[in-house]
N, C-alpha and C. Protein backbone atom coordinates (compact mmCIF):
# COMPACT_ATOMS: atom_id res chain seq x y z
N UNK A 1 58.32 115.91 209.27
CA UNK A 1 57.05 115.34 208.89
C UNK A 1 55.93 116.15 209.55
N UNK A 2 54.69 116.70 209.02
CA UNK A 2 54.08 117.59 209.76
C UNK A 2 53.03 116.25 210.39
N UNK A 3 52.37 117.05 210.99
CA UNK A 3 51.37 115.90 211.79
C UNK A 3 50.26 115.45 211.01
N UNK A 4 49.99 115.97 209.80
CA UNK A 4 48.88 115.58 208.76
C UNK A 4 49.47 114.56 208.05
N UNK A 5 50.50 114.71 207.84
CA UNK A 5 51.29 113.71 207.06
C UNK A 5 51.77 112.03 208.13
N UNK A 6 51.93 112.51 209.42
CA UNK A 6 52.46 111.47 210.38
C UNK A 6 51.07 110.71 210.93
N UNK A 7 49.63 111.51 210.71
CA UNK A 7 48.53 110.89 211.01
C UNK A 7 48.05 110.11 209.66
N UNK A 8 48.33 110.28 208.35
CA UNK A 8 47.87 109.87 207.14
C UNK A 8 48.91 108.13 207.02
N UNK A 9 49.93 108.46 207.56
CA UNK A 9 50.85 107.40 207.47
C UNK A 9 50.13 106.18 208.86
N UNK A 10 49.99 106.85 209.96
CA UNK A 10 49.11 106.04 210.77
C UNK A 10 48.07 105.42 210.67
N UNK A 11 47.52 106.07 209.72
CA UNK A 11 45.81 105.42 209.37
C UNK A 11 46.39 104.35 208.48
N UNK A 12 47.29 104.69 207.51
CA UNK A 12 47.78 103.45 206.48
C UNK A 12 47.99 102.16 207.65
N UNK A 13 48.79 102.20 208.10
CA UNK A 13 49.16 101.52 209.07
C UNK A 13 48.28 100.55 209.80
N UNK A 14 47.19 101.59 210.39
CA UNK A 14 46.21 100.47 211.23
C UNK A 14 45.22 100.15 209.99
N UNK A 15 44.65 100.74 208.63
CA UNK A 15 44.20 100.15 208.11
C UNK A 15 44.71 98.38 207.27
N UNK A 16 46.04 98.69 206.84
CA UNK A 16 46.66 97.72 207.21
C UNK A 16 46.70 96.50 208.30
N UNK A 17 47.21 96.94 209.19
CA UNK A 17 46.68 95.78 210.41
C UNK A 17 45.21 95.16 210.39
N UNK A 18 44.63 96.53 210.33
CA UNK A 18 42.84 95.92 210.05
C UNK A 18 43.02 94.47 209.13
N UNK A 19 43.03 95.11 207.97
CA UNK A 19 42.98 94.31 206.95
C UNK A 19 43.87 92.86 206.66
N UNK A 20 44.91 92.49 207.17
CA UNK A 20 45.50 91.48 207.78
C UNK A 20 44.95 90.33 208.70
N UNK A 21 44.50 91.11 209.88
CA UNK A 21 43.62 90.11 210.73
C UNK A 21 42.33 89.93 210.35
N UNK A 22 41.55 90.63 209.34
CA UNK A 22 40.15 90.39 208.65
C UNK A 22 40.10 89.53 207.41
N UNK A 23 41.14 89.37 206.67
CA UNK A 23 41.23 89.09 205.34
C UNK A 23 41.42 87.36 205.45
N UNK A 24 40.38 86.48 205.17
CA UNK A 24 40.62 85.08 204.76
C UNK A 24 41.28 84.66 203.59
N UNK A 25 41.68 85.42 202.84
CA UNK A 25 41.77 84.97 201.35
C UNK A 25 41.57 83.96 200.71
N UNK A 26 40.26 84.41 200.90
CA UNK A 26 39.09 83.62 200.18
C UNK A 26 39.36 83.93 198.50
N UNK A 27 39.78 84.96 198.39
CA UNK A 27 39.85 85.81 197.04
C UNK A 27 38.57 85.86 196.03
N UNK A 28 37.35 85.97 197.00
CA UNK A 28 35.54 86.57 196.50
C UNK A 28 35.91 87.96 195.54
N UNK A 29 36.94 88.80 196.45
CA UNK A 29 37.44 90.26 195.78
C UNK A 29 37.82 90.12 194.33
N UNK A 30 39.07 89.01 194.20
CA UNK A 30 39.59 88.78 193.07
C UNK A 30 38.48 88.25 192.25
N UNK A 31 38.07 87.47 192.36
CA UNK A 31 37.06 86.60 191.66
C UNK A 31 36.06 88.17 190.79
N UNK A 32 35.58 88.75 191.79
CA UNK A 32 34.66 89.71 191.26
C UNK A 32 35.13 90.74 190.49
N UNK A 33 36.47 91.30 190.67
CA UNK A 33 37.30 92.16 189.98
C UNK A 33 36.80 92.27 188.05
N UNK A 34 36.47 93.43 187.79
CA UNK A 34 36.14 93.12 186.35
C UNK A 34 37.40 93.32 185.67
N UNK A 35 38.38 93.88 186.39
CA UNK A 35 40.10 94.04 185.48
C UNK A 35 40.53 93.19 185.41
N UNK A 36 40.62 91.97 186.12
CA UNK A 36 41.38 90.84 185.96
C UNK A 36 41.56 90.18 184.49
N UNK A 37 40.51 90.46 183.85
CA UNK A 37 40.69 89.88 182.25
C UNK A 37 41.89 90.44 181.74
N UNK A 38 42.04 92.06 182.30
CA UNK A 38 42.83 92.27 181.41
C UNK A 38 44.23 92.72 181.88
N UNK A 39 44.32 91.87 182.79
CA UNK A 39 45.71 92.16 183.21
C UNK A 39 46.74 90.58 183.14
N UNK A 40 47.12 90.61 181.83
CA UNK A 40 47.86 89.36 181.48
C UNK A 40 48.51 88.27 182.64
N UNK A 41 48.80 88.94 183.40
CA UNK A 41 50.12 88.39 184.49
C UNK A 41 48.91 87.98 185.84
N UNK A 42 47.87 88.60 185.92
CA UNK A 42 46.70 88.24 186.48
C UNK A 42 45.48 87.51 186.27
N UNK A 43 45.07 87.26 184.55
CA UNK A 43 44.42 86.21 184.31
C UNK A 43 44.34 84.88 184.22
N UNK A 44 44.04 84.11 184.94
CA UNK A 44 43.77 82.81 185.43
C UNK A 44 44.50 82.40 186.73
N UNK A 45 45.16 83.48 187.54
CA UNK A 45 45.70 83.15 188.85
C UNK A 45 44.86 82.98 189.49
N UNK A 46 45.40 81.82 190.34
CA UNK A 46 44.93 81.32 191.63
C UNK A 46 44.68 82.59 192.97
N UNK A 47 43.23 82.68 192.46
CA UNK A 47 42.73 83.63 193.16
C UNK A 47 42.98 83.68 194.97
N UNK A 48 43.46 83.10 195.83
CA UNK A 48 44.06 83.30 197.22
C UNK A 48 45.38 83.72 197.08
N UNK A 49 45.87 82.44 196.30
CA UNK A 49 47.35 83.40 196.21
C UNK A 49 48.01 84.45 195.96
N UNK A 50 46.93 85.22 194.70
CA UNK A 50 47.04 86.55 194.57
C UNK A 50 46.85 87.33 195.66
N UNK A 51 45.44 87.47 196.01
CA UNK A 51 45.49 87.59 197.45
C UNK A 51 46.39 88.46 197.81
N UNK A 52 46.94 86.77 198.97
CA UNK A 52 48.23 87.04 199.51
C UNK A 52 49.11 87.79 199.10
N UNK A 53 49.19 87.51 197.75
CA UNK A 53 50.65 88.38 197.02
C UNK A 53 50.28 89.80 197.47
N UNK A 54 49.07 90.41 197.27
CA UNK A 54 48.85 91.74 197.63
C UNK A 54 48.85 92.11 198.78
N UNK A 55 48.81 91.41 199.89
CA UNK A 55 48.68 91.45 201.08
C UNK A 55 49.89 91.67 201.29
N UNK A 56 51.45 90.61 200.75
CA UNK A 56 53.25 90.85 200.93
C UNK A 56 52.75 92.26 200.50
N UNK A 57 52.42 92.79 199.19
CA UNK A 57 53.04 93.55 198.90
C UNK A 57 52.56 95.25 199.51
N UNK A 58 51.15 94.84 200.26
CA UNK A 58 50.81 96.01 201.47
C UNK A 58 51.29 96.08 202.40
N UNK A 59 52.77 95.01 203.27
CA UNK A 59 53.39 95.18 204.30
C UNK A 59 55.16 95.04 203.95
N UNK A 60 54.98 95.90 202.36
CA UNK A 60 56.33 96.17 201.90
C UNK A 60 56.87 95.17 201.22
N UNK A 61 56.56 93.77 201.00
CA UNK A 61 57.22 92.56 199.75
C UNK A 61 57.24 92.72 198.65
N UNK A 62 57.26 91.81 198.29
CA UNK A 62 57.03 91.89 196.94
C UNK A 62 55.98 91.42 195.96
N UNK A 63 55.23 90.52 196.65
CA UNK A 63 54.19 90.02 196.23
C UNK A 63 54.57 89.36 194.39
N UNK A 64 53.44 88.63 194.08
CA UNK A 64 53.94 87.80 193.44
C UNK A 64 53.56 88.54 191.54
N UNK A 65 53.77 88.02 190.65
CA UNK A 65 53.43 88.73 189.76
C UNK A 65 52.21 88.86 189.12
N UNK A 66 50.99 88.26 189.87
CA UNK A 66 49.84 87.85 189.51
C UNK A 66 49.41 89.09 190.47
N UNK A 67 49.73 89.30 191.81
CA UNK A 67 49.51 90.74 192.82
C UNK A 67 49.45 91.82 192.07
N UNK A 68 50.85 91.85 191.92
CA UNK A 68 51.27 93.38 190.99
C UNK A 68 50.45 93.64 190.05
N UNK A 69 50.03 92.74 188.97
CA UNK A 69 49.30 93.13 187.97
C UNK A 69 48.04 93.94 188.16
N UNK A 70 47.13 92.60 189.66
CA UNK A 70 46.17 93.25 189.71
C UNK A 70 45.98 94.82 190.63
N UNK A 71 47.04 94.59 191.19
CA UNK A 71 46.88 96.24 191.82
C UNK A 71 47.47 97.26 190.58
N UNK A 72 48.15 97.26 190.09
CA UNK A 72 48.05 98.10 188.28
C UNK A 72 46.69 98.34 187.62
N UNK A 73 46.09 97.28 187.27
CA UNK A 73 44.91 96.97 186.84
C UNK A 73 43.74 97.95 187.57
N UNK A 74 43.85 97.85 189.09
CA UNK A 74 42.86 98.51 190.03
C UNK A 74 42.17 99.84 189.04
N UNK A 75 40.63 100.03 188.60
CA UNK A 75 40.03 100.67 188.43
C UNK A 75 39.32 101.97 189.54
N UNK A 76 38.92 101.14 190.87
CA UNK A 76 38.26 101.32 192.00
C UNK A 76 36.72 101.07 191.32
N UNK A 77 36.64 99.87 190.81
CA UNK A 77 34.94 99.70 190.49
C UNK A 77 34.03 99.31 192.07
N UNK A 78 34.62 98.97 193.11
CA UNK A 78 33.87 98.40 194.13
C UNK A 78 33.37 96.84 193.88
N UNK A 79 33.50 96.61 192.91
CA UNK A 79 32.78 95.07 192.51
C UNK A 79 33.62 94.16 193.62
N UNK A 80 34.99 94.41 194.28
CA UNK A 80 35.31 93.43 194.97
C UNK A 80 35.10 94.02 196.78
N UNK A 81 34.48 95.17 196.84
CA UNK A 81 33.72 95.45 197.91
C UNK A 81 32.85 95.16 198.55
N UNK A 82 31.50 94.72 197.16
CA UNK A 82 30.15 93.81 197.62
C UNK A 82 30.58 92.19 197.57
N UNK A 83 32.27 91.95 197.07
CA UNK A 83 32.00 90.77 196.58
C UNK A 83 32.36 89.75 198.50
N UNK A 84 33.60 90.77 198.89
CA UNK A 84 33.65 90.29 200.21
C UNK A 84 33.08 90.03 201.50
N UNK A 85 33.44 88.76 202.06
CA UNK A 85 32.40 88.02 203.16
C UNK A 85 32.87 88.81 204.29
N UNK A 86 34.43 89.65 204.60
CA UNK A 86 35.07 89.98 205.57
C UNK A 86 34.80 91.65 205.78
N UNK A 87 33.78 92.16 204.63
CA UNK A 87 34.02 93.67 204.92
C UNK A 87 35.51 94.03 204.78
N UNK A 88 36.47 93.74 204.19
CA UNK A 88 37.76 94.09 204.40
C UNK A 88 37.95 95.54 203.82
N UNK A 89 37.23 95.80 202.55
CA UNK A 89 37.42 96.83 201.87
C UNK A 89 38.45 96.54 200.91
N UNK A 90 38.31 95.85 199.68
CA UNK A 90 39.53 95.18 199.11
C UNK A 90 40.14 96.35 197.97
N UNK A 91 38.95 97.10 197.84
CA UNK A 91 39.22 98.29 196.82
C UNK A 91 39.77 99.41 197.08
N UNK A 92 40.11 99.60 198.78
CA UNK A 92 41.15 100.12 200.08
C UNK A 92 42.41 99.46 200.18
N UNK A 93 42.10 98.22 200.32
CA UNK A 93 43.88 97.18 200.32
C UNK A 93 44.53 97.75 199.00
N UNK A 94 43.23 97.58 197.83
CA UNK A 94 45.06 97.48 196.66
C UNK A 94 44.89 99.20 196.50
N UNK A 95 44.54 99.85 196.86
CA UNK A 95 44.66 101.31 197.17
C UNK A 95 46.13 101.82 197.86
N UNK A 96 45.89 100.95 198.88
CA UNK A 96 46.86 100.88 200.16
C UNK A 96 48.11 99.93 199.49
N UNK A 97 48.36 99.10 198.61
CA UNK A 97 48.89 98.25 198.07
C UNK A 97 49.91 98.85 197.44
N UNK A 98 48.81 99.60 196.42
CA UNK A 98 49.69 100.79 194.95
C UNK A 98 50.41 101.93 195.44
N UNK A 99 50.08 102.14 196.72
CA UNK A 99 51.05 103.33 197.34
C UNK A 99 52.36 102.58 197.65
N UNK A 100 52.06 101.37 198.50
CA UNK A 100 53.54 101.07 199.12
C UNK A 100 54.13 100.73 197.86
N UNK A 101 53.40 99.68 197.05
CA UNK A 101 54.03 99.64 195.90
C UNK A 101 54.85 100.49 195.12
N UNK A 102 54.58 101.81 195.10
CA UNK A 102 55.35 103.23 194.25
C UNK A 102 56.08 103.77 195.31
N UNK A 103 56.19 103.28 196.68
CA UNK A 103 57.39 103.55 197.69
C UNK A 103 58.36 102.95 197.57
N UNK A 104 58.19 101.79 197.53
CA UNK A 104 59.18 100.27 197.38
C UNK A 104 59.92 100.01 195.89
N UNK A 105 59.47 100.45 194.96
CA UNK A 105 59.26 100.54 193.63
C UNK A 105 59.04 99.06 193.04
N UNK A 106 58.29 98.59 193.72
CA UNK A 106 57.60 97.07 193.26
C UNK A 106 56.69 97.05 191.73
N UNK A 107 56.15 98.25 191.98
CA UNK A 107 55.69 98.83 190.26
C UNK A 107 56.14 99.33 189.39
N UNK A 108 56.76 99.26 188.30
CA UNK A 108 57.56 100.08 187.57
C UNK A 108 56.31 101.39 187.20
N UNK A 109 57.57 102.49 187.15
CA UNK A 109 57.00 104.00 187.32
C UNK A 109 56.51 104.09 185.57
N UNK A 110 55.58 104.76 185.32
CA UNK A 110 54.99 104.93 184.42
C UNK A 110 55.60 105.84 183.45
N UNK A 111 55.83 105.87 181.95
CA UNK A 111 56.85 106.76 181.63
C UNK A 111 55.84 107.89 181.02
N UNK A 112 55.78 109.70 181.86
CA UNK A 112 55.09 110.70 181.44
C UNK A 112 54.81 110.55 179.85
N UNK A 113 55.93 110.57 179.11
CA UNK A 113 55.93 110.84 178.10
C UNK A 113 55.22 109.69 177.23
N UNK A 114 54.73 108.63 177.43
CA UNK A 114 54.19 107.82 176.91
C UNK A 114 52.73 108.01 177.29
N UNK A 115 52.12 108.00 178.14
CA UNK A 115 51.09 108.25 178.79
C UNK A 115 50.61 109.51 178.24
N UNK A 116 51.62 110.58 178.06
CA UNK A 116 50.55 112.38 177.73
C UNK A 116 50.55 111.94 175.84
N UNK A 117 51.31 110.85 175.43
CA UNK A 117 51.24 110.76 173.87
C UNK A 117 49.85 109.81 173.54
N UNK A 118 49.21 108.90 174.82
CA UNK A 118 48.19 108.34 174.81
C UNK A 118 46.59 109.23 174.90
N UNK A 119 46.80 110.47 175.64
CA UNK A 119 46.40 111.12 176.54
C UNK A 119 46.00 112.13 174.70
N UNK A 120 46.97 112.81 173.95
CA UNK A 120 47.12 113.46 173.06
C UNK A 120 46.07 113.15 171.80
N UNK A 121 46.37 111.33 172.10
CA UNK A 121 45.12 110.77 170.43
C UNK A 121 44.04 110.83 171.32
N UNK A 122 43.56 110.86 172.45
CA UNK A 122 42.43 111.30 173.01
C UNK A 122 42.06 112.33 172.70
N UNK A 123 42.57 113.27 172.92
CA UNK A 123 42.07 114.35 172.61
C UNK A 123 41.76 114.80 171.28
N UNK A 124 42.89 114.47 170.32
CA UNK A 124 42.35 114.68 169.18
C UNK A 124 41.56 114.31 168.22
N UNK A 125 40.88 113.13 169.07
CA UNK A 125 39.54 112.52 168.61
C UNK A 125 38.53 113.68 168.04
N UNK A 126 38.48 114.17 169.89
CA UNK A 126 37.60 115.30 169.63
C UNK A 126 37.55 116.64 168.96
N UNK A 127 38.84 116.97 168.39
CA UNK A 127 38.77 118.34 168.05
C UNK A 127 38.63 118.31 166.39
N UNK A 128 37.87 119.04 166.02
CA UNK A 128 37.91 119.38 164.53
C UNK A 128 39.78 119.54 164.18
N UNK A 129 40.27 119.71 162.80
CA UNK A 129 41.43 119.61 161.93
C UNK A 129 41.82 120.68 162.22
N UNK A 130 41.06 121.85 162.21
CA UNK A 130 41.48 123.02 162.60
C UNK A 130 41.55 123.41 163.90
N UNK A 131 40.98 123.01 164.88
CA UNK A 131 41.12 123.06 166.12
C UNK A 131 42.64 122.17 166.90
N UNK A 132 42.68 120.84 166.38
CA UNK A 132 43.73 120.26 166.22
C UNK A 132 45.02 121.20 165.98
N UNK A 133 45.35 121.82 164.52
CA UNK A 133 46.25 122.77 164.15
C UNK A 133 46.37 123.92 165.31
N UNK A 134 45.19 124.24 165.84
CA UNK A 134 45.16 125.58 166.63
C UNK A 134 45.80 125.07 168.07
N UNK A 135 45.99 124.05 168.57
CA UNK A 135 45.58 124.04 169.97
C UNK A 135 46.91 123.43 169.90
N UNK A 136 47.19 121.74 168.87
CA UNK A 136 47.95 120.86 169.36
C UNK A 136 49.16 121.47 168.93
């Protein structure tokens, strides 16, 4: 492990701890979140409990399925940054969340090939028919 890597894992760590002993779960964060609409498994949860769920699932759990969604969901809009009374940095937690999450494999992994075929009608929005032919 080089020491950039063993100091990056440390900061996770005490940011973590930070965020544990700061966090009321009040869920002001959740509440303010503009993704929550659209994350099925996250709309209309009981905003603390989610929370929490994200909180298991930043000290390796599993957190609950209303958690998961919304750390998937995570944009990084900040809306649940101004929304908190604790300064916690909630748009840091599920930051910190979605990593352990893709360690643990609490998130299912995203499949490339579905994603670059989403990625593809994007693009070919923009290109003229012939540019399309030329490129794609």
């Amino acid at each position: 492990m080089t020491p950039r890597h063993a100091d990056l894992l440390a900061l996770r760590e005490s940011e973590t701890a930070r965020m544990l002993a700061a966090c009321s779960h009040c869920g002001a964060c959740f509440e303010a979140c503009p993704m929550v609409p659209y994350a099925p498994d996250a709309k209309g949860a009981e905003k603390s409990e989610t929370v929490r769920g994200v909180l298991d699932v930043l000290t390796g759990g599993q957190g609950d399925a209303a958690a998961r969604a919304w750390i998937a969901v995570c944009t990084r809009s900040a809306s649940c940054n101004e929304a908190c009374p604790e300064a916690v940095n909630p748009m840091l937690m599920l930051r910190l969340a979605k990593w352990r999450a893709n360690e643990t494999g609490v998130l299912p992994k995203r499949d490339a090939a579905e994603t670059m075929s989403r990625v593809k009608v994007f693009a070919r929005l923009s290109f003229s028919e012939d540019e399309q032919r030329d490129w794609l």
